[in-house]
N, C-alpha and C. Protein backbone atom coordinates (compact mmCIF):
# COMPACT_ATOMS: atom_id res chain seq x y z
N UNK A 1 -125.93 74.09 -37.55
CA UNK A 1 -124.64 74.15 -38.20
C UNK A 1 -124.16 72.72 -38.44
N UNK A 2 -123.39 72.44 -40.00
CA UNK A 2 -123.24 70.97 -39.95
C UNK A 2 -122.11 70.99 -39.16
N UNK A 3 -121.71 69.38 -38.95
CA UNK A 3 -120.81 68.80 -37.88
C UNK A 3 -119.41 69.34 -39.19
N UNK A 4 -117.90 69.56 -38.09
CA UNK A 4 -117.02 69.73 -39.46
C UNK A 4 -116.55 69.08 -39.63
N UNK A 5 -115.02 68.67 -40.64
CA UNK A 5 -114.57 67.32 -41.14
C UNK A 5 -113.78 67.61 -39.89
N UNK A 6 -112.40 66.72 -40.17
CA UNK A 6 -111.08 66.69 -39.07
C UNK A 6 -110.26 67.55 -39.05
N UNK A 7 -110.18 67.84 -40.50
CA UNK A 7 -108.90 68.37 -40.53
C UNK A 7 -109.32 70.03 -39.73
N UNK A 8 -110.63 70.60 -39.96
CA UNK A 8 -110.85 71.90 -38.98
C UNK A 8 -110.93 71.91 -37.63
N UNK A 9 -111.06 70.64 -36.90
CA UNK A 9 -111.19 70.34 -35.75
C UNK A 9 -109.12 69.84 -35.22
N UNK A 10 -108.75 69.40 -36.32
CA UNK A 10 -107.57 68.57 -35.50
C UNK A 10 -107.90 67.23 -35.52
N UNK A 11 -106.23 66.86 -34.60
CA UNK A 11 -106.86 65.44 -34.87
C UNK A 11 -107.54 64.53 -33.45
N UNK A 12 -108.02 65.56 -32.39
CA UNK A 12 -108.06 65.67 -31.41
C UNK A 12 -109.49 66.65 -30.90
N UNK A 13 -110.97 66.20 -31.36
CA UNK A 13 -111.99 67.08 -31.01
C UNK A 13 -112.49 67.22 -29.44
N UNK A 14 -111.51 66.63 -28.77
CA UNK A 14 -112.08 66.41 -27.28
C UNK A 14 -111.84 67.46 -26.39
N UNK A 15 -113.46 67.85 -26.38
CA UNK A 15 -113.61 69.16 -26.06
C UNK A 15 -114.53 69.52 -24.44
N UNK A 16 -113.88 69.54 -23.06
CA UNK A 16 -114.09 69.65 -21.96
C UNK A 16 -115.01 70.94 -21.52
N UNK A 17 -115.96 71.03 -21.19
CA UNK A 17 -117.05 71.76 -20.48
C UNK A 17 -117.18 71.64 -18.87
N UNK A 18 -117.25 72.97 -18.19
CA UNK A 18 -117.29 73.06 -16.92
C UNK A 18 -118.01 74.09 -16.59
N UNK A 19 -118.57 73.63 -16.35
CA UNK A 19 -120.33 75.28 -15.69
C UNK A 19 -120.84 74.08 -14.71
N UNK A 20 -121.39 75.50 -13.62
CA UNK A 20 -122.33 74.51 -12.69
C UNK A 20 -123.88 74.90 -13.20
N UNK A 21 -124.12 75.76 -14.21
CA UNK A 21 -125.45 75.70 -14.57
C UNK A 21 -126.01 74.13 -15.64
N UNK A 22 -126.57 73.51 -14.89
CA UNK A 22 -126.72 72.37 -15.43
C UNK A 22 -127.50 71.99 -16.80
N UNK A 23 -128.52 72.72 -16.71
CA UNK A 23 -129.40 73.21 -18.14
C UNK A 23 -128.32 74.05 -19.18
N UNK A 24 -127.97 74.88 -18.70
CA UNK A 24 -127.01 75.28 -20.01
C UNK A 24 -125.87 74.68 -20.49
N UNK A 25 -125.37 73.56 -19.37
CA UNK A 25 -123.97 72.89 -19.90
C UNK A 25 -124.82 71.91 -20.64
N UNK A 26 -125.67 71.18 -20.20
CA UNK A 26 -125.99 70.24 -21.70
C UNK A 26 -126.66 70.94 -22.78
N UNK A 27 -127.47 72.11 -23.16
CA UNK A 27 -127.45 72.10 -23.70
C UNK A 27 -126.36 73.14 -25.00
N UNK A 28 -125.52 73.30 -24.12
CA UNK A 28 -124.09 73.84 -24.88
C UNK A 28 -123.21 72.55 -25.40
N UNK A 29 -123.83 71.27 -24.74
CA UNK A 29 -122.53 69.97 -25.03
C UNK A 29 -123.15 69.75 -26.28
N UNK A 30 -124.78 69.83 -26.05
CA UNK A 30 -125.50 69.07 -27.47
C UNK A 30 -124.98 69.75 -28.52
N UNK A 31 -125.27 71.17 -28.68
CA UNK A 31 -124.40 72.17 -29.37
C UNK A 31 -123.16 72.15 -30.35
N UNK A 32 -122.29 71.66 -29.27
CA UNK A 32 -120.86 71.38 -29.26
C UNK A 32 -120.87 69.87 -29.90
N UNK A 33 -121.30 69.14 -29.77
CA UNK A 33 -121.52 68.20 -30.45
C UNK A 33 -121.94 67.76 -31.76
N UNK A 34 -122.61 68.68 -32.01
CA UNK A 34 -123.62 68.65 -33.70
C UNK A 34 -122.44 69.27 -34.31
N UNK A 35 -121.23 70.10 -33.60
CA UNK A 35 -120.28 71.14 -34.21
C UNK A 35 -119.29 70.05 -34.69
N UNK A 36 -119.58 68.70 -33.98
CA UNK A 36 -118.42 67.62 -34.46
C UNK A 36 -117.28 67.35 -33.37
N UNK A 37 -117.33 68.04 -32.08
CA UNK A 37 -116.36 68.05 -30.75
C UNK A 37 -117.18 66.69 -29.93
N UNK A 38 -116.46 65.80 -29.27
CA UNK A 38 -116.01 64.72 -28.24
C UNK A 38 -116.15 65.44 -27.04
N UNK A 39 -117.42 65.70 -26.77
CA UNK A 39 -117.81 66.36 -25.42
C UNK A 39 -117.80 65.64 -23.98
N UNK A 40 -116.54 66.14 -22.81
CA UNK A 40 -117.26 65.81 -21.60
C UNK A 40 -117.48 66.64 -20.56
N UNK A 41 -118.65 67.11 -19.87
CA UNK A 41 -118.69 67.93 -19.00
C UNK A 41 -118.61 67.58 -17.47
N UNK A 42 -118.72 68.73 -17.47
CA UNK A 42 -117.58 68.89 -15.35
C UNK A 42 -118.45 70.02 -14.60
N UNK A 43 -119.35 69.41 -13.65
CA UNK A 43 -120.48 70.72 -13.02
C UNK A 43 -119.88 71.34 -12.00
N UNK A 44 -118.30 70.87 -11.13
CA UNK A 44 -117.77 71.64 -10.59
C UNK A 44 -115.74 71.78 -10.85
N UNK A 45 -115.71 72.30 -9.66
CA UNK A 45 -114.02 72.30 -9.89
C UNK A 45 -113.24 71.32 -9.73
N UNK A 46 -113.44 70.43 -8.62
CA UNK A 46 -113.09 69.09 -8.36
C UNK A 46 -113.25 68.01 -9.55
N UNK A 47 -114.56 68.23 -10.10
CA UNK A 47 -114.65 66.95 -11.09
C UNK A 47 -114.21 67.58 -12.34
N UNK A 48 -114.47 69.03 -12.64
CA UNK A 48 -113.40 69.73 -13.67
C UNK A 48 -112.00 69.57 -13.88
N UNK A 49 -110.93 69.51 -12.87
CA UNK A 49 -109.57 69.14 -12.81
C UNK A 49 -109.46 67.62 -12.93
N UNK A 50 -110.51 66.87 -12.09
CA UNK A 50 -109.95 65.41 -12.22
C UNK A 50 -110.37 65.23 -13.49
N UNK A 51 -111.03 65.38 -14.07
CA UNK A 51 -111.38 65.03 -15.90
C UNK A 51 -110.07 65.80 -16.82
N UNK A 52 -109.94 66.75 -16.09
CA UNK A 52 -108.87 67.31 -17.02
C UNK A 52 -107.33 66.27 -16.92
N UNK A 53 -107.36 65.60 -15.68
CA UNK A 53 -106.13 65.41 -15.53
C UNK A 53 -106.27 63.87 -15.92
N UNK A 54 -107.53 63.41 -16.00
CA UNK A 54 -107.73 61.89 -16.47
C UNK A 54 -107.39 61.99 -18.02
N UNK A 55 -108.03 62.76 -19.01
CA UNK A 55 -108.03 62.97 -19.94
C UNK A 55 -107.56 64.40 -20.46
N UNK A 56 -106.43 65.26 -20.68
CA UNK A 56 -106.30 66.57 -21.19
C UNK A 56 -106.74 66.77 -22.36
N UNK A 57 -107.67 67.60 -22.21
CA UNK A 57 -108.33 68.43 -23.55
C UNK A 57 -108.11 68.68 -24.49
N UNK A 58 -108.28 68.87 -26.05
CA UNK A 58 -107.75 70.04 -27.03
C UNK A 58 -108.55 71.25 -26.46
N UNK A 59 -109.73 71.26 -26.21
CA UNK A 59 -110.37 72.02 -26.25
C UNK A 59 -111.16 72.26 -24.61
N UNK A 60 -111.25 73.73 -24.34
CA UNK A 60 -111.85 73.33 -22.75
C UNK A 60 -112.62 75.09 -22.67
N UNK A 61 -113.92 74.60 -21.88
CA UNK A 61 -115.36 76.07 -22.03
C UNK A 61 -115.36 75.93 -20.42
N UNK A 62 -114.54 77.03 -19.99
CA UNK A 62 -114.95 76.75 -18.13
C UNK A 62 -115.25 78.27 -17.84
N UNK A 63 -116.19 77.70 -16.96
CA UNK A 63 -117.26 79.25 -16.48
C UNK A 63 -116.18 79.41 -14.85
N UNK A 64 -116.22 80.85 -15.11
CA UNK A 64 -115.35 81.27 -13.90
C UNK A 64 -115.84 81.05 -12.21
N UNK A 65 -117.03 81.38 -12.02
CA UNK A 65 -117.66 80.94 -11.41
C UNK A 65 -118.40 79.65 -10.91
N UNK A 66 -117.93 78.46 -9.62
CA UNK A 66 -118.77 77.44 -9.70
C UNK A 66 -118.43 77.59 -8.02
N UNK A 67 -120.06 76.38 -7.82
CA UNK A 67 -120.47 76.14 -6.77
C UNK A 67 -118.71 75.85 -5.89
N UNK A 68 -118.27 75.10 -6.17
CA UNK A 68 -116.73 74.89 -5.01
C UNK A 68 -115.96 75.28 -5.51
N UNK A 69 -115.88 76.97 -5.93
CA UNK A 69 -114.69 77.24 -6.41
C UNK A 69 -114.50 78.21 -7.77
N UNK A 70 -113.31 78.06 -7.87
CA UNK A 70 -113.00 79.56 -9.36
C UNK A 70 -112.44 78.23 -9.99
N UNK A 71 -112.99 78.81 -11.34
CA UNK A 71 -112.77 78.03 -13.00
C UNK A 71 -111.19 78.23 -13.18
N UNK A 72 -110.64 79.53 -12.24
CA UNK A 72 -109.20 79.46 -12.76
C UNK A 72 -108.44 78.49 -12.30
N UNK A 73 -108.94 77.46 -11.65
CA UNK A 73 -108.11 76.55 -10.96
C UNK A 73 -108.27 75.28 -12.05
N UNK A 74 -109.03 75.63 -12.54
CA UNK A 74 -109.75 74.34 -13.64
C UNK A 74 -107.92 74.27 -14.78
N UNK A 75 -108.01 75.38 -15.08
CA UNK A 75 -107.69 76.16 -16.39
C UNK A 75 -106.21 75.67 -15.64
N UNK A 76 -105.58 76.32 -14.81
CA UNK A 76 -103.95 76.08 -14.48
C UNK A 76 -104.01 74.29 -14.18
N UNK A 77 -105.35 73.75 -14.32
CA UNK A 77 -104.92 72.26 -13.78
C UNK A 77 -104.64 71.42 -15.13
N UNK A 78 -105.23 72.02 -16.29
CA UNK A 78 -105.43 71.93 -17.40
C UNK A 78 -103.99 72.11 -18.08
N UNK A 79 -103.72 73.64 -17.63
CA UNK A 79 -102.48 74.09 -18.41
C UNK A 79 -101.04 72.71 -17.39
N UNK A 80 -101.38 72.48 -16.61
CA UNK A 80 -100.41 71.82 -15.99
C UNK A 80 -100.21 70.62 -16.35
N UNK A 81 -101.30 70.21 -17.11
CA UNK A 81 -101.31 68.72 -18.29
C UNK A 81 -100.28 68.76 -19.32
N UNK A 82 -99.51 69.95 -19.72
CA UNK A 82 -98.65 69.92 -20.83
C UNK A 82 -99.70 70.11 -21.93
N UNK A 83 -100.64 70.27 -21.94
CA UNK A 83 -101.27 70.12 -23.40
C UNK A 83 -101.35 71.48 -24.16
N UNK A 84 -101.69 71.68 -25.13
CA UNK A 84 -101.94 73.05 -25.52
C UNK A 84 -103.23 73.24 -25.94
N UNK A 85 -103.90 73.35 -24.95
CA UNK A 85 -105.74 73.60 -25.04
C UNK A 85 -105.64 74.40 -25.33
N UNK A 86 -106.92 74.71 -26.07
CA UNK A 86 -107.59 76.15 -26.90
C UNK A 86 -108.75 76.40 -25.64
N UNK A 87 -108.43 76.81 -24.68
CA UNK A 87 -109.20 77.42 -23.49
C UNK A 87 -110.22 79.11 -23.71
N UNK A 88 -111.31 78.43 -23.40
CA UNK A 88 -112.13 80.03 -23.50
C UNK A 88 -113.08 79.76 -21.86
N UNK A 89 -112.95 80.78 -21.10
CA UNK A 89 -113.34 81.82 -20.17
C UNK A 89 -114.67 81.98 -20.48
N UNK A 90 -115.70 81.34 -19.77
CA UNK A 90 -117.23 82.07 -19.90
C UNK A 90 -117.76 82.36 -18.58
N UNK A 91 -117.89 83.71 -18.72
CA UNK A 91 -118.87 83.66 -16.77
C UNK A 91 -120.06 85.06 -17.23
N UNK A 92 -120.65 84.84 -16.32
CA UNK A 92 -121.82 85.93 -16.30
C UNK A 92 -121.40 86.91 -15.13
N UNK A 93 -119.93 87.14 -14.69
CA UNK A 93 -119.59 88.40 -13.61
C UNK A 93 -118.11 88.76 -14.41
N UNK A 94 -118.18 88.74 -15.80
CA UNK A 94 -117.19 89.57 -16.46
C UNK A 94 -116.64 90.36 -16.35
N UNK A 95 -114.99 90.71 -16.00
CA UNK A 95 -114.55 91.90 -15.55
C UNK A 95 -113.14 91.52 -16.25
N UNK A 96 -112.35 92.75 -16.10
CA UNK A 96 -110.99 92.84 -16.65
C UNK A 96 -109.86 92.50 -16.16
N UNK A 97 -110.14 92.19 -14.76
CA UNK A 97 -108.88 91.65 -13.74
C UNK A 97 -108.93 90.08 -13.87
N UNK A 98 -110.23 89.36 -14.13
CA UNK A 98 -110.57 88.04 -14.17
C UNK A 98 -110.04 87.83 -15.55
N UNK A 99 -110.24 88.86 -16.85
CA UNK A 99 -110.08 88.05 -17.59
C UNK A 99 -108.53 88.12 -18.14
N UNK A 100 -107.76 89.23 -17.68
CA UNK A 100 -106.03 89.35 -17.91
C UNK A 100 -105.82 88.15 -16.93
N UNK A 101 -106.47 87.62 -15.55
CA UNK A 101 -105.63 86.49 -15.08
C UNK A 101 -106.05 85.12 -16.03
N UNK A 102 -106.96 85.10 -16.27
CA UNK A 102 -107.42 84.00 -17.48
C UNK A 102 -106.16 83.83 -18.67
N UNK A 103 -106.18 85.20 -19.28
CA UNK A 103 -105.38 84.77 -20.56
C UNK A 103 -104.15 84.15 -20.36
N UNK A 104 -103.24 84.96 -18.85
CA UNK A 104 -102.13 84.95 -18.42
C UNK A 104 -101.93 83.41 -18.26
N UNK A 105 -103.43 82.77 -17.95
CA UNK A 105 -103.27 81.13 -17.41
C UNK A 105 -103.47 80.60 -18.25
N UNK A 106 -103.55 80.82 -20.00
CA UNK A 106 -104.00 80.66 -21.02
C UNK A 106 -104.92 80.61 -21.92
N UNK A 107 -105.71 81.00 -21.45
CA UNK A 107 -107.12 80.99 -21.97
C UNK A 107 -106.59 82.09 -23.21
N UNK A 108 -107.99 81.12 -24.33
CA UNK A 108 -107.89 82.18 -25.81
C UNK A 108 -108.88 83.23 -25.65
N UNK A 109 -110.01 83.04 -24.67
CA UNK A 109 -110.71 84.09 -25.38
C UNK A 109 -111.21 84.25 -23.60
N UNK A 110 -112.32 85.14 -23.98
CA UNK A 110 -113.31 85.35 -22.51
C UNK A 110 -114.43 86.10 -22.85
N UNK A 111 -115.21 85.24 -22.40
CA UNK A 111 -117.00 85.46 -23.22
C UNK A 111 -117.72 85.57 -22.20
N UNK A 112 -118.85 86.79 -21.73
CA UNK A 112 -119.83 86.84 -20.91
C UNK A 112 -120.67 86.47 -21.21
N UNK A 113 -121.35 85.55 -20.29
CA UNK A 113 -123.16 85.34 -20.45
C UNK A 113 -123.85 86.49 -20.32
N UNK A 114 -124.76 86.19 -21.75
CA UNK A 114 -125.11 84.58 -22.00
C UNK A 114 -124.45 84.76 -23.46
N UNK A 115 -123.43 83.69 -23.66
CA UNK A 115 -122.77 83.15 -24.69
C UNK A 115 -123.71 82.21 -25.78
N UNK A 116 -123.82 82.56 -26.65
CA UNK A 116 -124.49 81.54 -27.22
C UNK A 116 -123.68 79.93 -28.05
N UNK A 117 -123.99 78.98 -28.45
CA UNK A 117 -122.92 78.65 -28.89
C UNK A 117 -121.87 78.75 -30.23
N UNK A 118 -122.67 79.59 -30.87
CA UNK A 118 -121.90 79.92 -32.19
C UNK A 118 -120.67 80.90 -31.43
N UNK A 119 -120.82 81.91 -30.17
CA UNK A 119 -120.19 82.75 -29.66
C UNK A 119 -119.03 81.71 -29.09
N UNK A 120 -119.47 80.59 -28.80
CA UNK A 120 -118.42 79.84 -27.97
C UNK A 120 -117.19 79.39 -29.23
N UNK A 121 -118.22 78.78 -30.12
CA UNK A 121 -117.31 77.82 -31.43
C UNK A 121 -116.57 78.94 -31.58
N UNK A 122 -116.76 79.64 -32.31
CA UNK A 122 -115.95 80.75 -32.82
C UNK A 122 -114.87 81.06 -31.96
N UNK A 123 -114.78 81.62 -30.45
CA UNK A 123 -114.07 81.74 -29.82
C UNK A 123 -113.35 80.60 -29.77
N UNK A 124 -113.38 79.15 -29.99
CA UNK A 124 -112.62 78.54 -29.66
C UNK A 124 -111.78 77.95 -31.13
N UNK A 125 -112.42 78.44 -32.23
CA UNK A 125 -112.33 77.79 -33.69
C UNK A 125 -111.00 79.71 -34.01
N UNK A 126 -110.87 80.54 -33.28
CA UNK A 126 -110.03 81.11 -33.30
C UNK A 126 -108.96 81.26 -33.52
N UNK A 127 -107.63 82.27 -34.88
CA UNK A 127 -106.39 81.23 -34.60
C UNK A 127 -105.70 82.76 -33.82
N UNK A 128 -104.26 81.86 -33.11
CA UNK A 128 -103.61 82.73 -32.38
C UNK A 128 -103.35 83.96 -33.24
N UNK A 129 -103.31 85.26 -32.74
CA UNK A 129 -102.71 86.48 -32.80
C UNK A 129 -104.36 86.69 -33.65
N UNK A 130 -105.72 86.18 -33.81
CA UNK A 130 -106.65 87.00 -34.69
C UNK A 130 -106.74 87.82 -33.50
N UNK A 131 -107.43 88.97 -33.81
CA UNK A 131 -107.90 89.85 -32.89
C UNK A 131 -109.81 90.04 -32.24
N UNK A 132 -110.01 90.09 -32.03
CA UNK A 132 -111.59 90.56 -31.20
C UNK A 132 -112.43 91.80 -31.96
N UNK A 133 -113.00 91.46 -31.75
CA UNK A 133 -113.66 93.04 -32.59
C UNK A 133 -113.92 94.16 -31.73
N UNK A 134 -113.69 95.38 -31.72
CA UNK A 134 -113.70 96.43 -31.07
C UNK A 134 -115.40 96.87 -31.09
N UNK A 135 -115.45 96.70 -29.17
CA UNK A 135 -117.25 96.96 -28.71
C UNK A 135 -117.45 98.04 -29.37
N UNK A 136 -118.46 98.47 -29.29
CA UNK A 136 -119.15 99.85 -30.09
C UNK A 136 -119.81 100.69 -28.90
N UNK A 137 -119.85 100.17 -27.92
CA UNK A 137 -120.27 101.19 -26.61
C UNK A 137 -119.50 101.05 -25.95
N UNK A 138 -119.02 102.63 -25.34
CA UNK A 138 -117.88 102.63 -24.28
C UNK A 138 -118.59 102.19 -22.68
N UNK A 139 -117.70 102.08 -21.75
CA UNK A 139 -117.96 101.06 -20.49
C UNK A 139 -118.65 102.65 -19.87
N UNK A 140 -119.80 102.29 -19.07
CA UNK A 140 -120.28 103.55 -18.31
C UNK A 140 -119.37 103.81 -17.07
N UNK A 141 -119.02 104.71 -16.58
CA UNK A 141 -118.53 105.05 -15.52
C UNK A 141 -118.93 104.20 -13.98
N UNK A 142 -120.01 103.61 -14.18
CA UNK A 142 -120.03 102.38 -12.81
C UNK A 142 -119.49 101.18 -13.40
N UNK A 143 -119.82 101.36 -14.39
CA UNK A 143 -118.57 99.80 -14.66
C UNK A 143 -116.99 99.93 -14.45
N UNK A 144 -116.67 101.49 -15.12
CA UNK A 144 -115.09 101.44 -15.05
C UNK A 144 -114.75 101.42 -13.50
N UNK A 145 -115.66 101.64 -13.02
CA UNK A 145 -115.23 101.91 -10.90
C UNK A 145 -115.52 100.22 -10.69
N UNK A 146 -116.45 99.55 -11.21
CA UNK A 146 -116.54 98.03 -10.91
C UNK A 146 -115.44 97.56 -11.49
N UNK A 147 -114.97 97.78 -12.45
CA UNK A 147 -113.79 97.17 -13.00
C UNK A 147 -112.22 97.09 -12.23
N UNK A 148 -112.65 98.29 -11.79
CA UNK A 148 -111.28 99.15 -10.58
C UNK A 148 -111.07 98.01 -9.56
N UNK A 149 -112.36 98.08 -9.18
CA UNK A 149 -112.58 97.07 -8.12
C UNK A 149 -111.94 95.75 -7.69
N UNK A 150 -112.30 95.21 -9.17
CA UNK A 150 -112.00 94.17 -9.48
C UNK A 150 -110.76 93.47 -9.49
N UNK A 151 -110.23 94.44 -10.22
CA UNK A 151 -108.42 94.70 -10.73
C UNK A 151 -107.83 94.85 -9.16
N UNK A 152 -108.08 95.56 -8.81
CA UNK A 152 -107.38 95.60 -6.76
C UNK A 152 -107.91 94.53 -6.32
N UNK A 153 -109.03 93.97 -6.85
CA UNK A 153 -109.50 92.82 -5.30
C UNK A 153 -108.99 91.13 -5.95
N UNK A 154 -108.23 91.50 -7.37
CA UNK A 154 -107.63 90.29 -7.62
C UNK A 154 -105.93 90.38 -7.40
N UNK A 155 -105.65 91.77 -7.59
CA UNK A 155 -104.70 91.99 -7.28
C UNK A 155 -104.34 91.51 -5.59
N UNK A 156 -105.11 92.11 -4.75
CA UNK A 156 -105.16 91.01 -3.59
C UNK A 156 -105.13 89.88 -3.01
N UNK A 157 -105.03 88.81 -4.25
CA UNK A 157 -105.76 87.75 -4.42
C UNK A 157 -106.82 87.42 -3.40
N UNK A 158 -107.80 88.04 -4.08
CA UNK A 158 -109.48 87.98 -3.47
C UNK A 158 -109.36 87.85 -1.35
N UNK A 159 -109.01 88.61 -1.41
CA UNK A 159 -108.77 88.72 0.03
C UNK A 159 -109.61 90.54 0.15
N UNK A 160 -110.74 90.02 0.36
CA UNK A 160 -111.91 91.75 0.88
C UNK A 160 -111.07 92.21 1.81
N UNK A 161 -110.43 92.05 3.17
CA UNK A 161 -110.20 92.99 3.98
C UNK A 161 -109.36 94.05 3.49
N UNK A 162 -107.92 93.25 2.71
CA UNK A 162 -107.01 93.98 2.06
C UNK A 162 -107.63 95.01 0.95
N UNK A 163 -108.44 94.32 0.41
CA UNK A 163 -108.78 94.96 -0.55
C UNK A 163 -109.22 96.31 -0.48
N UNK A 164 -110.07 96.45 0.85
CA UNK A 164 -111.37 97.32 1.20
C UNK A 164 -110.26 98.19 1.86
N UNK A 165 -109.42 97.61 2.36
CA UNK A 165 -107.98 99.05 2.75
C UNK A 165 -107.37 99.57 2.09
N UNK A 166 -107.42 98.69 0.95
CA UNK A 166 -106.43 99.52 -0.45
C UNK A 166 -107.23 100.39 -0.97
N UNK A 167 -108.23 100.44 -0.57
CA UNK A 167 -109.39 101.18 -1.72
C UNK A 167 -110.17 102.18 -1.09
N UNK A 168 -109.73 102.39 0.47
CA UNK A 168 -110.56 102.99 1.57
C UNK A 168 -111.73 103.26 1.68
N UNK A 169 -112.34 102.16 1.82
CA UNK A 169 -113.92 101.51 1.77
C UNK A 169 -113.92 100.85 2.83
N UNK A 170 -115.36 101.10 3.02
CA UNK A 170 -115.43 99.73 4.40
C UNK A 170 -115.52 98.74 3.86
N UNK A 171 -115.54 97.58 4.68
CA UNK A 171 -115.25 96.21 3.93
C UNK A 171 -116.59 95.71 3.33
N UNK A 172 -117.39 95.92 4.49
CA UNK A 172 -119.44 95.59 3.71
C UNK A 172 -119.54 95.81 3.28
N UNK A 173 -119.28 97.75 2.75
CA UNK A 173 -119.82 98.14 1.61
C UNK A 173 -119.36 97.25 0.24
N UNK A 174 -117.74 97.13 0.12
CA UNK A 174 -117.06 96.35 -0.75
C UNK A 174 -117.69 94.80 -0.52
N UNK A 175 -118.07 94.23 0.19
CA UNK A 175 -118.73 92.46 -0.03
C UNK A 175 -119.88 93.16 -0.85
N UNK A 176 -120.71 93.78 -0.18
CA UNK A 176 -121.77 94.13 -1.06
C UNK A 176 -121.81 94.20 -2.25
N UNK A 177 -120.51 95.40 -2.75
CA UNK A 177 -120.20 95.45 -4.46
C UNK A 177 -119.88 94.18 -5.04
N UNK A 178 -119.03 93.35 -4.84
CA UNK A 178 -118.23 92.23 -5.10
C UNK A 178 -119.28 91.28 -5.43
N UNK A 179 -120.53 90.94 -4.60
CA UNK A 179 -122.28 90.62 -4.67
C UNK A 179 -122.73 90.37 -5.49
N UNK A 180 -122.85 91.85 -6.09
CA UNK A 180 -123.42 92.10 -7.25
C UNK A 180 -123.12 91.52 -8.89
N UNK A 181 -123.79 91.68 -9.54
CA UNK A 181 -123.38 91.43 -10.92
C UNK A 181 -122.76 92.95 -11.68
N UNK A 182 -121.84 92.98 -12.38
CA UNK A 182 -121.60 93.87 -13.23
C UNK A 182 -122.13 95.08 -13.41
N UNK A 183 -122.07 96.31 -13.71
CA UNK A 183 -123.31 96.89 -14.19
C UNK A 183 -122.72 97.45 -15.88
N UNK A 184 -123.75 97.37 -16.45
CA UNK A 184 -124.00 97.80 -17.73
C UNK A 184 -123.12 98.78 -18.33
């Protein structure tokens, strides 16, 4: 894809990356780069916020999941810059409680791996109020109970014991679920 002029980018292409998968954040920066964005990436949460707060973003790709920590801390450290980033949500344990607290913290979009990067641009080349396109397969019944899950155990704020009482489960069984990846 060619690189774009300014005026589609703003006047401001500096565009922040945070995944701890190290192979896919560069090659999502190279990506992001040929797209014409001022790429710097962040492999955890600590060096994610201090970059954010050295430099605030137009633009910011943080995976929910990292080695020290949740991406949502990235995102409120971000939103706490005053800036008005165009924030998109990427993780590979996608759920509906993660991604209503995302938007709530601003994020524009929320993309499961594996995202490719045209999936990312787009999500982030997005304007307010467009809409998403409506999936074409409904969620199977172990997802809508994983989803349940989810929604109570953030509602908890990620606290399993509470959770596993609200939901009258034992608590293992629930670490166990929580474990896992998604299901289909």
């Amino acid at each position: 894809m060619p690189a774009l002029d300014d005026a589609q980018l703003g006047d401001d292409p500096f565009l922040l990356l945070v995944d701890d998968d190290g192979p896919f954040l560069r090659r999502l920066a190279r990506a992001m780069e040929s797209r014409g964005f001022l790429v710097d990436a962040a492999e955890s949460v600590a060096e994610g916020i201090a970059k954010a707060e050295a430099r605030p973003p137009k633009y910011a790709v943080v995976d929910l999941r990292l080695g020290d920590g949740n991406g949502l801390d990235v995102i409120e450290a971000i939103q706490k810059s005053g800036s008005d980033t165009k924030i998109v949500v990427l993780t590979g344990y996608g759920n509906i409680a993660t991604a209503v607290t995302a938007v709530k913290l601003g994020a524009l979009d929320y993309l499961s791996k594996p995202a490719d990067a045209d999936d990312v641009f787009n999500a982030l080349m997005q304007r307010p109020g467009e809409k998403a396109d409506v999936p074409e397969n409904p969620m199977s019944a172990d997802r809508v109970r994983w989803e349940h899950i989810q929604r109570v155990y953030e509602a908890c704020e990620r606290n399993v014991s509470e959770t596993a009482r609200r939901l009258n489960m034992h608590r293992r069984t629930l670490q166990r679920i929580l474990a896992k990846r998604a299901p289909k």
